[in-house]
Protein backbone atom coordinates (compact mmCIF):
# COMPACT_ATOMS: atom_id res chain seq x y z
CA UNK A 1 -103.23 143.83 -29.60
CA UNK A 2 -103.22 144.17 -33.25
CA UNK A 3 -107.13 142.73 -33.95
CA UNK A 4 -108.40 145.19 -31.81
CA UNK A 5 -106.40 148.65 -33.65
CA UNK A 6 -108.62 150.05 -36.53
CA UNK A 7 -106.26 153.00 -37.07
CA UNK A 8 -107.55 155.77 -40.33
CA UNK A 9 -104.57 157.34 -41.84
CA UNK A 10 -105.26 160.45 -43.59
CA UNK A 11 -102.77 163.02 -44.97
CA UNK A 12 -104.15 166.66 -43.71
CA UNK A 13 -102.87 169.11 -46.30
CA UNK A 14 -102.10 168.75 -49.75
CA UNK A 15 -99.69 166.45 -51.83
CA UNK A 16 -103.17 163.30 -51.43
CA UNK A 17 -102.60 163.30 -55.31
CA UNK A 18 -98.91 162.25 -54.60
CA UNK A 19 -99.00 160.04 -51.57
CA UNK A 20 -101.24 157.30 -50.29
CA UNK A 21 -101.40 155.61 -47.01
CA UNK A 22 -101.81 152.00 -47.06
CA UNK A 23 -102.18 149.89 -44.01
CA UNK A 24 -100.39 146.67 -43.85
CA UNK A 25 -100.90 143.37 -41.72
CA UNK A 26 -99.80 144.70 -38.67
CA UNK A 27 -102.40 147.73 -38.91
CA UNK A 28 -99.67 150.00 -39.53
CA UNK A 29 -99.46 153.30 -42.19
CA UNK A 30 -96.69 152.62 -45.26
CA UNK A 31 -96.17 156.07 -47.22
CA UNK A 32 -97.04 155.03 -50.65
CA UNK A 33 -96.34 157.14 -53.62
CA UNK A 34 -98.60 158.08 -56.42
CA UNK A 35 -96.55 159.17 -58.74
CA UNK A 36 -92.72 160.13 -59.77
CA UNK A 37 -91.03 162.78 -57.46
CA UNK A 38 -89.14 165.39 -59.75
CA UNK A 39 -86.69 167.09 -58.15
CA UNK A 40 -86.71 170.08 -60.23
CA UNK A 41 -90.52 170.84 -60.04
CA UNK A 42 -89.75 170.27 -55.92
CA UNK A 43 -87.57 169.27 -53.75
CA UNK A 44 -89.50 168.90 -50.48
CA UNK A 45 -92.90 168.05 -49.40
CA UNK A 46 -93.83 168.57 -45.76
CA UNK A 47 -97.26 167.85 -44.73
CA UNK A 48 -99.39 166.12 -41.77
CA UNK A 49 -100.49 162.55 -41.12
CA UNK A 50 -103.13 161.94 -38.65
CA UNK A 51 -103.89 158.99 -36.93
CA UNK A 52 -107.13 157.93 -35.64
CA UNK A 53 -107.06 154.72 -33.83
CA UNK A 54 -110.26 153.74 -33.03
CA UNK A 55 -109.32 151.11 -30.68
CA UNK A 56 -112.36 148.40 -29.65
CA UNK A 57 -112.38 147.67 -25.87
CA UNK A 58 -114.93 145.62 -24.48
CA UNK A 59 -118.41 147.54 -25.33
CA UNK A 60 -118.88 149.34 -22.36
CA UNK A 61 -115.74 151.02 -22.08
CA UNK A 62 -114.55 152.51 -26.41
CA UNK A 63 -112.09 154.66 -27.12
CA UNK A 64 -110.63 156.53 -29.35
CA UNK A 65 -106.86 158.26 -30.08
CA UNK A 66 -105.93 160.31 -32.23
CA UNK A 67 -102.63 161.29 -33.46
CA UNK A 68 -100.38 163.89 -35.61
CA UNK A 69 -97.19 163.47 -37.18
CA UNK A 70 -95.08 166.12 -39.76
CA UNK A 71 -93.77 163.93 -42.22
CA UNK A 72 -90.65 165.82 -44.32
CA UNK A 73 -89.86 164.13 -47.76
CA UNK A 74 -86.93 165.33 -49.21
CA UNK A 75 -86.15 164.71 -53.00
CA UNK A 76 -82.62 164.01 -54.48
C-alpha cells in the first residue's frame, strides 16, 4: 500500500555528483541526472542503489527491508 512505503534511495559509491534519486508519487526511485554525460570523458558508470523501505505496520509489529540493485549506465 503506497501510504505506508517510506523507501530512502541512496546511491552507494561514487558518481552522487552526477545522479540523484528522486522519489515520485507512487514512492518510487527515478534516476535523475546532475549534469551532462560526455561520452569521451566516460562511457559507463556502474554503481549501487540501495533501498531502504521502512515500511509502517501497525506499531507493534515495524519493519524494515532493505534492498541492492547494480545500476549500468551506458553513454552513446
Amino acid at each position: 500500500e503506497i501510504k505506508n512505503k517510506k523507501p530512502t534511495f541512496t546511491i552507494q559509491s561514487g558518481y552522487k555528483d552526477a545522479f540523484s534519486i528522486q522519489l515520485n508519487d507512487d514512492k518510487d526511485g527515478n534516476l535523475l541526472l546532475k549534469k551532462p554525460l560526455d561520452y569521451e570523458t566516460r562511457s559507463n558508470y556502474v554503481f549501487t542503489v540501495e533501498v531502504n523501505d521502512d515500511v509502517r505496520f501497525p506499531a507493534d509489529n515495524s519493519k524494515t527491508a532493505v534492498t541492492r540493485a547494480e545500476v549500468t549506465l551506458i553513454v552513446v
